[in-house]
Protein backbone atom coordinates (compact mmCIF):
# COMPACT_ATOMS: atom_id res chain seq x y z
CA UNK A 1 194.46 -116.13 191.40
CA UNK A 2 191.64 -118.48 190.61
CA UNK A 3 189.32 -116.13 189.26
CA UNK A 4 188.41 -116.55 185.81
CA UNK A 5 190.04 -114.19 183.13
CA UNK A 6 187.34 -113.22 181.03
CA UNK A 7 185.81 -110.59 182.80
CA UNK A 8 189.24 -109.30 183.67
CA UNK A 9 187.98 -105.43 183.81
CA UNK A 10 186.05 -105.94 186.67
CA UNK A 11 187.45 -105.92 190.09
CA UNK A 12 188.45 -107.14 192.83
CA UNK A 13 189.91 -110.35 190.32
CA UNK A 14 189.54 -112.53 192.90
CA UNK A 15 188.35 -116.19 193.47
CA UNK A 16 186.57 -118.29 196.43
CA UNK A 17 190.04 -119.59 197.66
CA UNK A 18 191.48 -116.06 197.52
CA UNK A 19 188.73 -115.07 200.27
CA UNK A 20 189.45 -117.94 202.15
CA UNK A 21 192.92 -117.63 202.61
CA UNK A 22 192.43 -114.13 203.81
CA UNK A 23 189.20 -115.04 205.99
CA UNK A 24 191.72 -117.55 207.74
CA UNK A 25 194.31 -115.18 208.06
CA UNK A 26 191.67 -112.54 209.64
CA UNK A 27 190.94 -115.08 211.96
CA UNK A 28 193.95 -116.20 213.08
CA UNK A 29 196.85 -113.96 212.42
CA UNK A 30 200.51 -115.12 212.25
CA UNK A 31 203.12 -115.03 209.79
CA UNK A 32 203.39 -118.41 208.52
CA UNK A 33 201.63 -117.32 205.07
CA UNK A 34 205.14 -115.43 204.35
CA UNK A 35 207.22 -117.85 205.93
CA UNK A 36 205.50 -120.00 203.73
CA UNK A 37 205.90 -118.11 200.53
CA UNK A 38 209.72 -117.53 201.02
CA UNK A 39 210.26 -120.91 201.54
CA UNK A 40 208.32 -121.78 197.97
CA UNK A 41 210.26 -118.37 196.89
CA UNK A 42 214.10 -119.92 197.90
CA UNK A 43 213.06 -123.73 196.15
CA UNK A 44 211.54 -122.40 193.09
CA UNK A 45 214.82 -119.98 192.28
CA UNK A 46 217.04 -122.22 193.69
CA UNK A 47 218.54 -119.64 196.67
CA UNK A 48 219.60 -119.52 200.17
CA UNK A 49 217.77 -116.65 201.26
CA UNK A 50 214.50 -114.87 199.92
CA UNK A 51 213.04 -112.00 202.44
CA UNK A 52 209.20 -110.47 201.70
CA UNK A 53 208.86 -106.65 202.40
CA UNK A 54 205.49 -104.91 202.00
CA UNK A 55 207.34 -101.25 201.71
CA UNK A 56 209.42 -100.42 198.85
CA UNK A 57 212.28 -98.25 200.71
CA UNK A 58 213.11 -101.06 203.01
CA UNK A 59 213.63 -103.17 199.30
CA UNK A 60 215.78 -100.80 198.32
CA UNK A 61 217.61 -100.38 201.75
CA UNK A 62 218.03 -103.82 201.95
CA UNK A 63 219.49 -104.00 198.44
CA UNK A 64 221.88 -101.17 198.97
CA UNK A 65 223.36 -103.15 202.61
CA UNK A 66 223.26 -106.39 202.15
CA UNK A 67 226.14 -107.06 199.43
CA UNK A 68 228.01 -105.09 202.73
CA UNK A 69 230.13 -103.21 199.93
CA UNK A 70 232.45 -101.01 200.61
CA UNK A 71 232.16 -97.30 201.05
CA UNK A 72 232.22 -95.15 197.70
CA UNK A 73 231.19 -98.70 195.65
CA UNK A 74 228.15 -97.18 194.34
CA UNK A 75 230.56 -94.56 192.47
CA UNK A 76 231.56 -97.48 190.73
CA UNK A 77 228.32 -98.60 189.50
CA UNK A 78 227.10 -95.32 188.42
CA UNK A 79 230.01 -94.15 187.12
CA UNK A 80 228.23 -90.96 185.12
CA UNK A 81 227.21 -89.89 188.49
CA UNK A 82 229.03 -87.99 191.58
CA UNK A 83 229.41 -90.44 194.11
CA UNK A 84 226.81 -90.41 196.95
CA UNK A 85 229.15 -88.38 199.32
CA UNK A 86 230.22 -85.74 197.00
CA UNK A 87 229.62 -82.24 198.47
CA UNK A 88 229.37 -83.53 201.58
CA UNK A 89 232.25 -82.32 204.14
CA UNK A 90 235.19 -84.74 204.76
């Protein structure tokens, strides 16, 4: 943010460019803002992939799936915990 820190009770903490951006955005909606940002998100940590999600249960979906594991795996990371499926019928 370019706002200046000083006065950082007050809100919203947020700067001429800030309003911009979004002003521009308003006007012309797309996604190349987070296309964008996960591009400077994949360079900056050095990665193949990098994904933005604005919900957190679809971050934690995706995290659960996309190592495609396989079934009962989470028993193993938990390992003071039932698995997922116990109690469930067979």
């Amino acid at each position: 943010m370019t706002a200046s820190h000083i006065d950082a009770t007050t809100l919203p903490q947020y700067g001429k460019q800030e309003e911009e951006a979004v002003l521009a955005l308003m006007r012309s909606p797309s996604y190349d803002p987070i296309t964008k940002l996960e591009r400077k998100r994949k360079e900056f940590f050095g990665v193949t992939h990098a994904t933005s999600y604005l919900i957190c249960m679809s971050v934690i979906t995706a995290m659960v799936f996309a190592p495609d594991l396989p079934p009962g795996s989470e028993a193993n990371e938990f390992p003071s915990r039932e698995p997922l499926t116990a109690g469930f019928p067979k």
